[in-house]
ModelCIF file with pLDDT and N, C-alpha, C, O atoms, coordinates in Angstrom:
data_MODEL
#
_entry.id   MODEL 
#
_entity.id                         1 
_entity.type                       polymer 
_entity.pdbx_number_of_molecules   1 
#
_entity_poly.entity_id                      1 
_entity_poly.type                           'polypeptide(L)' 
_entity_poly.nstd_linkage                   no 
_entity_poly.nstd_monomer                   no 
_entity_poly.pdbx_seq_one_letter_code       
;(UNK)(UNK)(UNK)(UNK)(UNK)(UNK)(UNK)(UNK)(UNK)(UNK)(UNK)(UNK)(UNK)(UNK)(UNK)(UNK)
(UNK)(UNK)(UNK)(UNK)(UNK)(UNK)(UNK)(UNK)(UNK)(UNK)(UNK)(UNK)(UNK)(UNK)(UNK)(UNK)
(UNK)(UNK)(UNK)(UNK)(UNK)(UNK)(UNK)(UNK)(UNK)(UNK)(UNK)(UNK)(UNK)(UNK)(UNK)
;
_entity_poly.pdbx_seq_one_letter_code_can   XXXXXXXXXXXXXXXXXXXXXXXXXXXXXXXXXXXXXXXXXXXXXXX 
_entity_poly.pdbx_strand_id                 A 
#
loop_
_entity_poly_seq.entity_id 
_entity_poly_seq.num 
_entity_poly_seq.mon_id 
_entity_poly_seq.hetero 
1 1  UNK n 
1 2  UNK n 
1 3  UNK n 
1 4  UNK n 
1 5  UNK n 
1 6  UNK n 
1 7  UNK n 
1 8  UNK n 
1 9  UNK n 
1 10 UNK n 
1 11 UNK n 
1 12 UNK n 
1 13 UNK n 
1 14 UNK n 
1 15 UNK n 
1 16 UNK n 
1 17 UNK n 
1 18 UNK n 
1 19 UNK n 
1 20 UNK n 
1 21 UNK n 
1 22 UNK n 
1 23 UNK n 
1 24 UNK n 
1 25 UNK n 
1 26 UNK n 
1 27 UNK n 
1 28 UNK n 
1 29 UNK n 
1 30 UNK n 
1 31 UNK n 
1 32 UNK n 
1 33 UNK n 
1 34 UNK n 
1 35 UNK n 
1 36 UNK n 
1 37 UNK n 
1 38 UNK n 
1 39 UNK n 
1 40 UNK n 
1 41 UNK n 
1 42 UNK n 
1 43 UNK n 
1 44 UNK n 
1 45 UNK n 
1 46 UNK n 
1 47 UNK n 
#
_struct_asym.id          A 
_struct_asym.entity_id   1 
#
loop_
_ma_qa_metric.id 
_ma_qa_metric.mode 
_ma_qa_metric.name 
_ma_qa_metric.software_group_id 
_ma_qa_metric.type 
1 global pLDDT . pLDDT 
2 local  pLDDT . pLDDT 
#
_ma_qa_metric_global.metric_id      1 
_ma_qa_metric_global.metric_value   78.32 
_ma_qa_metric_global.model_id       1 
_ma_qa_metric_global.ordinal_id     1 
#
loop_
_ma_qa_metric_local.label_asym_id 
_ma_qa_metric_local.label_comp_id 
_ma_qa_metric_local.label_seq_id 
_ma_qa_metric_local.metric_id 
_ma_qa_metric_local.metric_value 
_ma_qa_metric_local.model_id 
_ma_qa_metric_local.ordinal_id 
A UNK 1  2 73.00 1 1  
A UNK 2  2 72.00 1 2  
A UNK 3  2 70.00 1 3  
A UNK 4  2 70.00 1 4  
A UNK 5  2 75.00 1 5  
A UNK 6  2 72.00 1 6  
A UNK 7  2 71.00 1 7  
A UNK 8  2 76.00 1 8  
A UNK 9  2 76.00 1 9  
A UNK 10 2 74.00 1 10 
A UNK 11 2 77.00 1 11 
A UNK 12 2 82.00 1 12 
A UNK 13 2 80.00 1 13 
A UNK 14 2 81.00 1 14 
A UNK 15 2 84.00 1 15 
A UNK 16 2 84.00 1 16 
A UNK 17 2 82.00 1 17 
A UNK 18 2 85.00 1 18 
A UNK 19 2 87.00 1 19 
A UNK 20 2 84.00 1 20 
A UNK 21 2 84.00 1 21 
A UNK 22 2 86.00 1 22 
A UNK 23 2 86.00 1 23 
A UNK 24 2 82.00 1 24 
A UNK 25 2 82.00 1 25 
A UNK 26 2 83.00 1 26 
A UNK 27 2 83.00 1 27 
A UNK 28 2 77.00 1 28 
A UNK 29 2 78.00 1 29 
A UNK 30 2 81.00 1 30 
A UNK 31 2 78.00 1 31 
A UNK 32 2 71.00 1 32 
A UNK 33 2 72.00 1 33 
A UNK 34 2 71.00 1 34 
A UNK 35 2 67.00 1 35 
A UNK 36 2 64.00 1 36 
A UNK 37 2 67.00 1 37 
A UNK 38 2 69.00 1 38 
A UNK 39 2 77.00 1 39 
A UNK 40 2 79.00 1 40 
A UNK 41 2 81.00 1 41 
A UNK 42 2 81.00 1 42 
A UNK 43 2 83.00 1 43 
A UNK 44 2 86.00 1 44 
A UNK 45 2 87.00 1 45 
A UNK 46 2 84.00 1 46 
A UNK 47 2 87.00 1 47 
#
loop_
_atom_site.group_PDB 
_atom_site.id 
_atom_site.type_symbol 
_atom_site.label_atom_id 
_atom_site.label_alt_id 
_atom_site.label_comp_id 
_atom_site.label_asym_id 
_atom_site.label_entity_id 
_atom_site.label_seq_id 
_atom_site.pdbx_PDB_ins_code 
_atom_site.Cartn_x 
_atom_site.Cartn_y 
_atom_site.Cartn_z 
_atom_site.occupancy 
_atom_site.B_iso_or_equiv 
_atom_site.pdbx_formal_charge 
_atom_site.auth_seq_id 
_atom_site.auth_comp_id 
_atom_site.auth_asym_id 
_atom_site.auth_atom_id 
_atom_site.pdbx_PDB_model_num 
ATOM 1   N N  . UNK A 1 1  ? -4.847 -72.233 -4.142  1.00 73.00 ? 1  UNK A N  1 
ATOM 2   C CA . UNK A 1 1  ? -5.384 -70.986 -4.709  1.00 73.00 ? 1  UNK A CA 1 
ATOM 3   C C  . UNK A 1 1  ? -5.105 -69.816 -3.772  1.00 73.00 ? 1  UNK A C  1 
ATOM 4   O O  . UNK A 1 1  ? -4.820 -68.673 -4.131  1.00 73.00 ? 1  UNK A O  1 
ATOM 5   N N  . UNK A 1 2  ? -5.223 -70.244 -2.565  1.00 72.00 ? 2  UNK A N  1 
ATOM 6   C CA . UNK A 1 2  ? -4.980 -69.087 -1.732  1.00 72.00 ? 2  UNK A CA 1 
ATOM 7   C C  . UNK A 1 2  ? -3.211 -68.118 -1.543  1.00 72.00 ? 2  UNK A C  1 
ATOM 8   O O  . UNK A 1 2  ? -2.877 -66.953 -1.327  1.00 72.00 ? 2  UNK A O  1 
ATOM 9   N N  . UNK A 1 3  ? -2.300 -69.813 -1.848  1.00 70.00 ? 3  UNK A N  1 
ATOM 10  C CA . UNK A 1 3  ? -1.314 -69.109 -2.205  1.00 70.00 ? 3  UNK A CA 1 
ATOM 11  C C  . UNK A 1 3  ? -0.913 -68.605 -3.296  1.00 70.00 ? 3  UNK A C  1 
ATOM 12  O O  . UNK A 1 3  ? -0.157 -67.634 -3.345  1.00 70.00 ? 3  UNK A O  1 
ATOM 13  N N  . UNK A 1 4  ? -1.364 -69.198 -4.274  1.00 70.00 ? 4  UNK A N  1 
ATOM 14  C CA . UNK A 1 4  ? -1.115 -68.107 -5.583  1.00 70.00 ? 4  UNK A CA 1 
ATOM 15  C C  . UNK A 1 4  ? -1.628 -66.636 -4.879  1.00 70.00 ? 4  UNK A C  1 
ATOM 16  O O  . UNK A 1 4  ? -0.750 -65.808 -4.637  1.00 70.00 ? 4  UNK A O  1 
ATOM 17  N N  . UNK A 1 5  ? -3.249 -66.264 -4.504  1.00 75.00 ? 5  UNK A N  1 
ATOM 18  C CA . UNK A 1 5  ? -3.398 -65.264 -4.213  1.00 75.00 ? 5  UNK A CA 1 
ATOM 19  C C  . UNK A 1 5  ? -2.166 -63.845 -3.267  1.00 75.00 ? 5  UNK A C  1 
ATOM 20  O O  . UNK A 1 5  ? -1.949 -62.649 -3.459  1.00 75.00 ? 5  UNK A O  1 
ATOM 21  N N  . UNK A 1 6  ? -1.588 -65.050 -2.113  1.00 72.00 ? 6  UNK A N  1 
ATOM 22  C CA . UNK A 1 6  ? -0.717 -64.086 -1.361  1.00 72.00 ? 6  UNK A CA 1 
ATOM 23  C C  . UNK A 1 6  ? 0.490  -63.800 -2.135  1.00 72.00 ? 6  UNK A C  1 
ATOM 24  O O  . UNK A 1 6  ? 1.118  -62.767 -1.900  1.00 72.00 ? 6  UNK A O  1 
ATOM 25  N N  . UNK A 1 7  ? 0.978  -64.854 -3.295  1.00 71.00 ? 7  UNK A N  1 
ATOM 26  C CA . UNK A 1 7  ? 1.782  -64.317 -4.038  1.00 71.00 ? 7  UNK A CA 1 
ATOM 27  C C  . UNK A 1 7  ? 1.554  -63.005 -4.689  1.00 71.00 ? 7  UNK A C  1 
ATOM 28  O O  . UNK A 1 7  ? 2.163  -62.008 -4.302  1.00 71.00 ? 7  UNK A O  1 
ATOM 29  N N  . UNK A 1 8  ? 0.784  -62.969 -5.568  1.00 76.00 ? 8  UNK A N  1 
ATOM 30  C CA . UNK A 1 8  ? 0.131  -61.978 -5.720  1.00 76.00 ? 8  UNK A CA 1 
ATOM 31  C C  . UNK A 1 8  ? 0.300  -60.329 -4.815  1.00 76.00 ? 8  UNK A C  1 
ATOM 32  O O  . UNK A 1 8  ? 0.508  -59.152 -5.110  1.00 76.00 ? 8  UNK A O  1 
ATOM 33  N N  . UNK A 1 9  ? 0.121  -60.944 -3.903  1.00 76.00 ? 9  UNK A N  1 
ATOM 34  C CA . UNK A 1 9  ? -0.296 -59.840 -2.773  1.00 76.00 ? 9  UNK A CA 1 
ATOM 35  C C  . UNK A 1 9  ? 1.051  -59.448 -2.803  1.00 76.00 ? 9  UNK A C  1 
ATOM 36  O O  . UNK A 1 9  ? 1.466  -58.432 -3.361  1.00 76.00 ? 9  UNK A O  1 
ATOM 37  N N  . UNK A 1 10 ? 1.669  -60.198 -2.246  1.00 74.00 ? 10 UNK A N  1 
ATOM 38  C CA . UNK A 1 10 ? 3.355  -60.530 -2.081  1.00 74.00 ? 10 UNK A CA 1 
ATOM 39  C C  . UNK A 1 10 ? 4.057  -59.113 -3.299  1.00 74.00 ? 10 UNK A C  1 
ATOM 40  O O  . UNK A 1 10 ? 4.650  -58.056 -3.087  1.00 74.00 ? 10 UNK A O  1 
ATOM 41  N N  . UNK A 1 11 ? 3.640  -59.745 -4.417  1.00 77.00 ? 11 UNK A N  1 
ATOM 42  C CA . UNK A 1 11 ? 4.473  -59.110 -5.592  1.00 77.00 ? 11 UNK A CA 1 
ATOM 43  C C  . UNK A 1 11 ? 4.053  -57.603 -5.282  1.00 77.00 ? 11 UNK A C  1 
ATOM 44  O O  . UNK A 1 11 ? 4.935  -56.829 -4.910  1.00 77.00 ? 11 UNK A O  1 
ATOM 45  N N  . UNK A 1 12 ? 2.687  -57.139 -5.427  1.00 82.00 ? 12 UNK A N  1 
ATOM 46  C CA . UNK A 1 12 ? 1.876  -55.831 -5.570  1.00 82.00 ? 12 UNK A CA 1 
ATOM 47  C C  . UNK A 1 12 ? 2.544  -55.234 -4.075  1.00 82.00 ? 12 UNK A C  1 
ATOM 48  O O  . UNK A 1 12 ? 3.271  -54.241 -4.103  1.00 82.00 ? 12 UNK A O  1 
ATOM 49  N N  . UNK A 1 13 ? 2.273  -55.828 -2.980  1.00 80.00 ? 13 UNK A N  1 
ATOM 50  C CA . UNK A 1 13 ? 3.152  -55.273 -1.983  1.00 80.00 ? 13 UNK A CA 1 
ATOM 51  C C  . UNK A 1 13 ? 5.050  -54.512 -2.315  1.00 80.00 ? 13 UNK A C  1 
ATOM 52  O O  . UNK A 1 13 ? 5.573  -53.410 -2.153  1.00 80.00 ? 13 UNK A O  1 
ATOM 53  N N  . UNK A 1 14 ? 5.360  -55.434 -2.666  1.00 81.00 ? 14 UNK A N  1 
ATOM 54  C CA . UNK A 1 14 ? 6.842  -55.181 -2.653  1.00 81.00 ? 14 UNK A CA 1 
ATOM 55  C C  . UNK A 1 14 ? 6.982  -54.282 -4.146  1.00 81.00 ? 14 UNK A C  1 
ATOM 56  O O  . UNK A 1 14 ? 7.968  -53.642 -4.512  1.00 81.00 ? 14 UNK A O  1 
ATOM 57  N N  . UNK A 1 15 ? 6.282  -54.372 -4.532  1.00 84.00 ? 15 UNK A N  1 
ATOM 58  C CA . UNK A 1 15 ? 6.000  -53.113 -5.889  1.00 84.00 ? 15 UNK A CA 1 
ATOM 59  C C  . UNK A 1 15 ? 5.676  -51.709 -5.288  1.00 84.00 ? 15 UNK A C  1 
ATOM 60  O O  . UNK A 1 15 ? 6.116  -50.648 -5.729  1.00 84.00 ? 15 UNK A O  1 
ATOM 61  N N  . UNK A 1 16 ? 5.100  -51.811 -4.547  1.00 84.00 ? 16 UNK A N  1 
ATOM 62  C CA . UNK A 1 16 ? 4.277  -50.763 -3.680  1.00 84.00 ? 16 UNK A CA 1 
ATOM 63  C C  . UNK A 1 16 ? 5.879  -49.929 -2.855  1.00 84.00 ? 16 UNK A C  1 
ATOM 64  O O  . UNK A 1 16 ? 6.328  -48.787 -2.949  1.00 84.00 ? 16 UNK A O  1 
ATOM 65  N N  . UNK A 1 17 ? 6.254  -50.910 -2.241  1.00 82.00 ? 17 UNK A N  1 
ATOM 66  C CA . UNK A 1 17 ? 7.595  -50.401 -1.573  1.00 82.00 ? 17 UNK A CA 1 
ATOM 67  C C  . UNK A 1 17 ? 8.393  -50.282 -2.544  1.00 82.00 ? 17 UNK A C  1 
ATOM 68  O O  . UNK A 1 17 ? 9.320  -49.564 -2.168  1.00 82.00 ? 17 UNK A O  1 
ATOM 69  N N  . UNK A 1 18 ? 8.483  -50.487 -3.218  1.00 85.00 ? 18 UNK A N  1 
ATOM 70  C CA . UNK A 1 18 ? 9.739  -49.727 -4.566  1.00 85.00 ? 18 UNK A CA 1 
ATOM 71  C C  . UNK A 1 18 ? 9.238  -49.115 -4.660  1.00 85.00 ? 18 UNK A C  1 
ATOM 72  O O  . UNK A 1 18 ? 9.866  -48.218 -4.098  1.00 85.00 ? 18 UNK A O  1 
ATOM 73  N N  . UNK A 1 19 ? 8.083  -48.561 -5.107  1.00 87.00 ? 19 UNK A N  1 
ATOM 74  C CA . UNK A 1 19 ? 7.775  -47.187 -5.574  1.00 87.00 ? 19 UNK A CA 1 
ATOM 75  C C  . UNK A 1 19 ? 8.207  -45.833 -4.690  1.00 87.00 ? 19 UNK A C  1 
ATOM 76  O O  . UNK A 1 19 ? 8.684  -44.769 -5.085  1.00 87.00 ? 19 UNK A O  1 
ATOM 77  N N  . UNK A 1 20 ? 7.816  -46.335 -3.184  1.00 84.00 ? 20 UNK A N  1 
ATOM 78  C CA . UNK A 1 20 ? 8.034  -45.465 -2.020  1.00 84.00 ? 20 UNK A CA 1 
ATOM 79  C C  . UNK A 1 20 ? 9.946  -45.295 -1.797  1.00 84.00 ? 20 UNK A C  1 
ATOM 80  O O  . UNK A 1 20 ? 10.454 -44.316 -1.249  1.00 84.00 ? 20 UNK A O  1 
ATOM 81  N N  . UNK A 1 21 ? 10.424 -46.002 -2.134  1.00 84.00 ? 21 UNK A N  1 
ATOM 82  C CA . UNK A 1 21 ? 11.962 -45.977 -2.002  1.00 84.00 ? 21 UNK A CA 1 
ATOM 83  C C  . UNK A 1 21 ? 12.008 -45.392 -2.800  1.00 84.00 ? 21 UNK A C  1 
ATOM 84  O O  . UNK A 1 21 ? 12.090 -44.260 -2.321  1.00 84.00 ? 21 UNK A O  1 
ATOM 85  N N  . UNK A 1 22 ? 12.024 -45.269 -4.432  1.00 86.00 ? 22 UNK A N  1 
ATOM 86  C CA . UNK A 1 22 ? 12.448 -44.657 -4.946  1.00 86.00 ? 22 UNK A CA 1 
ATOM 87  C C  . UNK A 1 22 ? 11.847 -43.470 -5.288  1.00 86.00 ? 22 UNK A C  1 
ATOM 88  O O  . UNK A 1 22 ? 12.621 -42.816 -5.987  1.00 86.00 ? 22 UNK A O  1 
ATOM 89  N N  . UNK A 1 23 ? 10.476 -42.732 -5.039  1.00 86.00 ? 23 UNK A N  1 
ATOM 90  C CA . UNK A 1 23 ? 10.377 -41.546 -4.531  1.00 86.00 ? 23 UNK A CA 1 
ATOM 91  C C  . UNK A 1 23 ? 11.087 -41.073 -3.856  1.00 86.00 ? 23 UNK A C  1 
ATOM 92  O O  . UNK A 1 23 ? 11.469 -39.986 -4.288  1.00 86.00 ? 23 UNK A O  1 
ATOM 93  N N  . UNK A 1 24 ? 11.716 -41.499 -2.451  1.00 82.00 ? 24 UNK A N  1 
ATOM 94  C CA . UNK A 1 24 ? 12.272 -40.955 -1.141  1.00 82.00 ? 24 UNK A CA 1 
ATOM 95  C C  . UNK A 1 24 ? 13.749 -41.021 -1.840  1.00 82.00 ? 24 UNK A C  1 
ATOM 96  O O  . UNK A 1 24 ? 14.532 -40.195 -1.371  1.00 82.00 ? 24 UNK A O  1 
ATOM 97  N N  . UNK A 1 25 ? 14.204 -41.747 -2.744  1.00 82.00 ? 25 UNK A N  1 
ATOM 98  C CA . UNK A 1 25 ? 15.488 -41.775 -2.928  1.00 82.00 ? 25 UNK A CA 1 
ATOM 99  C C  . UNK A 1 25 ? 15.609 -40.238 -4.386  1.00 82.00 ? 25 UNK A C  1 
ATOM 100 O O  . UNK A 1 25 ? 16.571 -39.667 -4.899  1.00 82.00 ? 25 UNK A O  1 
ATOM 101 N N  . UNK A 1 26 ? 14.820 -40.171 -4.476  1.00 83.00 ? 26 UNK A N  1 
ATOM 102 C CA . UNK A 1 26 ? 14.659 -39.333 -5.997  1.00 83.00 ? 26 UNK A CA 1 
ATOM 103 C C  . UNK A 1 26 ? 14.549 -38.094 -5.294  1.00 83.00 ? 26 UNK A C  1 
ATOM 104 O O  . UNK A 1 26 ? 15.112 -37.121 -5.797  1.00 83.00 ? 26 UNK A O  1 
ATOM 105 N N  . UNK A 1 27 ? 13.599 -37.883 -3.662  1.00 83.00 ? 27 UNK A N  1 
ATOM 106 C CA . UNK A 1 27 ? 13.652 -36.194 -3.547  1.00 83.00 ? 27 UNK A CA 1 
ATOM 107 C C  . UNK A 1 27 ? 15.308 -36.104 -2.999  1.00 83.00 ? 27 UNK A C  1 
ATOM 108 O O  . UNK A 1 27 ? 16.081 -35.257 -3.447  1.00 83.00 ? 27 UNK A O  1 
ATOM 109 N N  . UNK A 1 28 ? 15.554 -36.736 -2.353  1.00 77.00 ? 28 UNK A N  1 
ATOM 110 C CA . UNK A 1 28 ? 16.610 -36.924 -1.864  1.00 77.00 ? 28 UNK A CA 1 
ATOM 111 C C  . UNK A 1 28 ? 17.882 -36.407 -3.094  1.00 77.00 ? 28 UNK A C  1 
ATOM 112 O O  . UNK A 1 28 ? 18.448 -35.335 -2.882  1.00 77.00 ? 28 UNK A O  1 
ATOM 113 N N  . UNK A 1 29 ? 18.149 -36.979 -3.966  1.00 78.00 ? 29 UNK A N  1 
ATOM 114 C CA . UNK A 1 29 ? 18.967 -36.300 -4.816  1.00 78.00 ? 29 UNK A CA 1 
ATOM 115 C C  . UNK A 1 29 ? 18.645 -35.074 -5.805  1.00 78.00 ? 29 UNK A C  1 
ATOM 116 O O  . UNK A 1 29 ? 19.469 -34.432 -6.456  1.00 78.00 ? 29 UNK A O  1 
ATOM 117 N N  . UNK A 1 30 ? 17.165 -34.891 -5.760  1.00 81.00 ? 30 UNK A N  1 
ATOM 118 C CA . UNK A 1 30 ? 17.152 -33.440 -6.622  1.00 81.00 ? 30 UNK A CA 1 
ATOM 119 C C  . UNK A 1 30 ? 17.180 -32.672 -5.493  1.00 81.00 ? 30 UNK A C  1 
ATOM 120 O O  . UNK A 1 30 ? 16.711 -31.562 -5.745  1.00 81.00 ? 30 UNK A O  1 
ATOM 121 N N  . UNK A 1 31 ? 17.729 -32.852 -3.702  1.00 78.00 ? 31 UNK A N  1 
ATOM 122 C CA . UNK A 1 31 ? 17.844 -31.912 -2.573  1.00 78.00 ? 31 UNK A CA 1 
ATOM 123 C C  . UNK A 1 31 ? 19.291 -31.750 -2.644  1.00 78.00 ? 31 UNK A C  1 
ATOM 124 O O  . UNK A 1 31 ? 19.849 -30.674 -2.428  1.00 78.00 ? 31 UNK A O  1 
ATOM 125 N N  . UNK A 1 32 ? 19.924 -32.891 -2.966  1.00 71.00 ? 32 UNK A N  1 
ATOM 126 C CA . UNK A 1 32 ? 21.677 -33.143 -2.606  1.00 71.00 ? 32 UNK A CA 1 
ATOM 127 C C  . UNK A 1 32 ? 22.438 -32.414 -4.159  1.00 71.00 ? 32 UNK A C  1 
ATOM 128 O O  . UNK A 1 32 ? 23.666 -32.335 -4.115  1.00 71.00 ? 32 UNK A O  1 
ATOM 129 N N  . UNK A 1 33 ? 22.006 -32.096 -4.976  1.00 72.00 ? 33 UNK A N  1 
ATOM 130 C CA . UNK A 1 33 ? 22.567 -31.803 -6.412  1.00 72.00 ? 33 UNK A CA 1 
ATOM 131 C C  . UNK A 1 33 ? 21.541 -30.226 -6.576  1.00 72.00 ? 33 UNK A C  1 
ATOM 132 O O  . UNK A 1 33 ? 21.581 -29.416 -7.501  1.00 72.00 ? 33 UNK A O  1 
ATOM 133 N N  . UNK A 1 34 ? 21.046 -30.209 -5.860  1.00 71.00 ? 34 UNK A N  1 
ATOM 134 C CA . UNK A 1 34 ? 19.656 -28.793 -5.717  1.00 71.00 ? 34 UNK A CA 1 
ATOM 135 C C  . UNK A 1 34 ? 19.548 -28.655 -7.763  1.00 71.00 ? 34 UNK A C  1 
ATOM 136 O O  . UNK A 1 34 ? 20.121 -28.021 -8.649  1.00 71.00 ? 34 UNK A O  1 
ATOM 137 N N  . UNK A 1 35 ? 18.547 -29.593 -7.663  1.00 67.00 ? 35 UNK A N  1 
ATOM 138 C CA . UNK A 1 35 ? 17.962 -29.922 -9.138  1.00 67.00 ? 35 UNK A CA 1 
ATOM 139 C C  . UNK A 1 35 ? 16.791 -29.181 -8.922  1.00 67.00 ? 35 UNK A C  1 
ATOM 140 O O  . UNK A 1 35 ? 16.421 -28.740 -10.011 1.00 67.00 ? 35 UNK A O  1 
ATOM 141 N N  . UNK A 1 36 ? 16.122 -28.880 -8.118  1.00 64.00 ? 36 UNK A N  1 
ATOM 142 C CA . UNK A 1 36 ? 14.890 -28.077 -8.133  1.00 64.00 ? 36 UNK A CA 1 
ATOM 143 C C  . UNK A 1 36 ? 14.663 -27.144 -9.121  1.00 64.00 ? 36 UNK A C  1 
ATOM 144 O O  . UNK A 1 36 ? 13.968 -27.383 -10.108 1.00 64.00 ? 36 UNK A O  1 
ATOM 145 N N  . UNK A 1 37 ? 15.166 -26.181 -8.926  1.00 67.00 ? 37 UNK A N  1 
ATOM 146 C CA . UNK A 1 37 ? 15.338 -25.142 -10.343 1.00 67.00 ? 37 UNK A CA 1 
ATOM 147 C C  . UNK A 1 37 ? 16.440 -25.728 -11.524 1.00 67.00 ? 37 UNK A C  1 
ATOM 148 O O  . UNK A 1 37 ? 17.200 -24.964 -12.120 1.00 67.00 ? 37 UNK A O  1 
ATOM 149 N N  . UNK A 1 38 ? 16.420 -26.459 -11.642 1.00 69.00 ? 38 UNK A N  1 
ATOM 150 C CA . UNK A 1 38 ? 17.601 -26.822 -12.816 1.00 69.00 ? 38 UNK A CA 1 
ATOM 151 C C  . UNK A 1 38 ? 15.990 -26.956 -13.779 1.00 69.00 ? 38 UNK A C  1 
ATOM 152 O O  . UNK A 1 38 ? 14.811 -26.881 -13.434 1.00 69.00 ? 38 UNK A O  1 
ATOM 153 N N  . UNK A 1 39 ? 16.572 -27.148 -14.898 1.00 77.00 ? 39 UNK A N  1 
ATOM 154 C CA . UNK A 1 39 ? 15.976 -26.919 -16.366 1.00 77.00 ? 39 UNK A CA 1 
ATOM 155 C C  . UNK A 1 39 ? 15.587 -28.562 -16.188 1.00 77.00 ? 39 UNK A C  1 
ATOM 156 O O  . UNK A 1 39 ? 16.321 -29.480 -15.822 1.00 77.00 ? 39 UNK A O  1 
ATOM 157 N N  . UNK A 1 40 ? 13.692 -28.597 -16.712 1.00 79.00 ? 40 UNK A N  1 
ATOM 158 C CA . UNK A 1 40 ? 13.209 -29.432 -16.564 1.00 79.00 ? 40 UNK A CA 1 
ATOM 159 C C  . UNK A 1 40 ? 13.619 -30.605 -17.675 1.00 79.00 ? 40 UNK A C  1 
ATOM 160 O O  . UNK A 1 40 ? 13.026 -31.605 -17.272 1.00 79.00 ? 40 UNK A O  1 
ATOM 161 N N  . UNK A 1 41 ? 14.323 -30.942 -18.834 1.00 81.00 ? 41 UNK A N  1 
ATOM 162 C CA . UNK A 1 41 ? 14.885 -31.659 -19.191 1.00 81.00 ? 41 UNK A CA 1 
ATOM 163 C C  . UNK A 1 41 ? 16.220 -32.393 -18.089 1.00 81.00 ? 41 UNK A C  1 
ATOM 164 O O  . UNK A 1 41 ? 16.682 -33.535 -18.068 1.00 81.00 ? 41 UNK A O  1 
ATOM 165 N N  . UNK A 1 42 ? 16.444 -31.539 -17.507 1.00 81.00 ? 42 UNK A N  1 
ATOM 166 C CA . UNK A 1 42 ? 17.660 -31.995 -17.001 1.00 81.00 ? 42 UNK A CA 1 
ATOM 167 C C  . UNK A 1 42 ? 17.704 -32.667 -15.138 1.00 81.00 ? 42 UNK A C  1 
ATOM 168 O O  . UNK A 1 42 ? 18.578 -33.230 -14.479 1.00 81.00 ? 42 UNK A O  1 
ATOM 169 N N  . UNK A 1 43 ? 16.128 -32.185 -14.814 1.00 83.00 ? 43 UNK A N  1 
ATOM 170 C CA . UNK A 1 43 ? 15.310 -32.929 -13.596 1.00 83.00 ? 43 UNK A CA 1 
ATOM 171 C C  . UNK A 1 43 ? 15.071 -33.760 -13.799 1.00 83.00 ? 43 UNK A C  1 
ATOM 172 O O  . UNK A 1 43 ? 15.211 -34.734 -13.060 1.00 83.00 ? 43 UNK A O  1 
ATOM 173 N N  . UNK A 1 44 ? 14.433 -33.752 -15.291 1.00 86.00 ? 44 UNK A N  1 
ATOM 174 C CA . UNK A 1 44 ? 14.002 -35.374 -15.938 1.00 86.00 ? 44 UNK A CA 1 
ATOM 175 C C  . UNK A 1 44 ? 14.830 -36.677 -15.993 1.00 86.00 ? 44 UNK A C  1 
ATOM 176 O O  . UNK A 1 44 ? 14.525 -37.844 -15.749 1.00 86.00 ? 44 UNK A O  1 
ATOM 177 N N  . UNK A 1 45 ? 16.297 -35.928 -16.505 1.00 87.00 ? 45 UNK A N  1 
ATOM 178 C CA . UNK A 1 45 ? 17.510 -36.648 -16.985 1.00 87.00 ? 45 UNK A CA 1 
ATOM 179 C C  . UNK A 1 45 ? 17.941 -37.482 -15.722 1.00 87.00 ? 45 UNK A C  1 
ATOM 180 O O  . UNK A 1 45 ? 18.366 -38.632 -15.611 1.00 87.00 ? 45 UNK A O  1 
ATOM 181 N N  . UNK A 1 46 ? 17.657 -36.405 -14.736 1.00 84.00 ? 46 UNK A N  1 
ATOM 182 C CA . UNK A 1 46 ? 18.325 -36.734 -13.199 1.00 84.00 ? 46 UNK A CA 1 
ATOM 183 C C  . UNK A 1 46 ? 17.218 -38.212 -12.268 1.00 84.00 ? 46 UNK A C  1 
ATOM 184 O O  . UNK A 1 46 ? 17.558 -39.165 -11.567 1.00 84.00 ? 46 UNK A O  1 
ATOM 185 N N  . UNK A 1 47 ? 15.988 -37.754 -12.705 1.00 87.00 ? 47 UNK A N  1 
ATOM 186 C CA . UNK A 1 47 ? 14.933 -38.572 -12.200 1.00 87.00 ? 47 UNK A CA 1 
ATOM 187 C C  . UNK A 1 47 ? 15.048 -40.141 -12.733 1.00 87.00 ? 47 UNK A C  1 
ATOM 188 O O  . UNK A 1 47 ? 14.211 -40.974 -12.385 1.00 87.00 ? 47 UNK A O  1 
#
């Protein structure tokens, strides 16, 4: 039971770090393509 639990943990962890990569990878290209002011359909498109 306990390892099912760290699985668990395991998965929600490494979910947790994708999320953070691909934030950091997402400001990162609306900085490199300067999407900032681009038309919010097309930030979206990019995101």
């Amino acid at each position: 039971r306990q390892v099912r639990r760290l699985s668990t943990r395991l998965v929600l962890l490494f979910v947790l770090a994708v999320v953070g990569i691909v934030v950091v990878v997402n400001l990162a290209a609306i900085f490199a393509f300067n999407a900032a002011s681009a038309d919010p359909g097309q930030l979206a498109g990019l995101v």
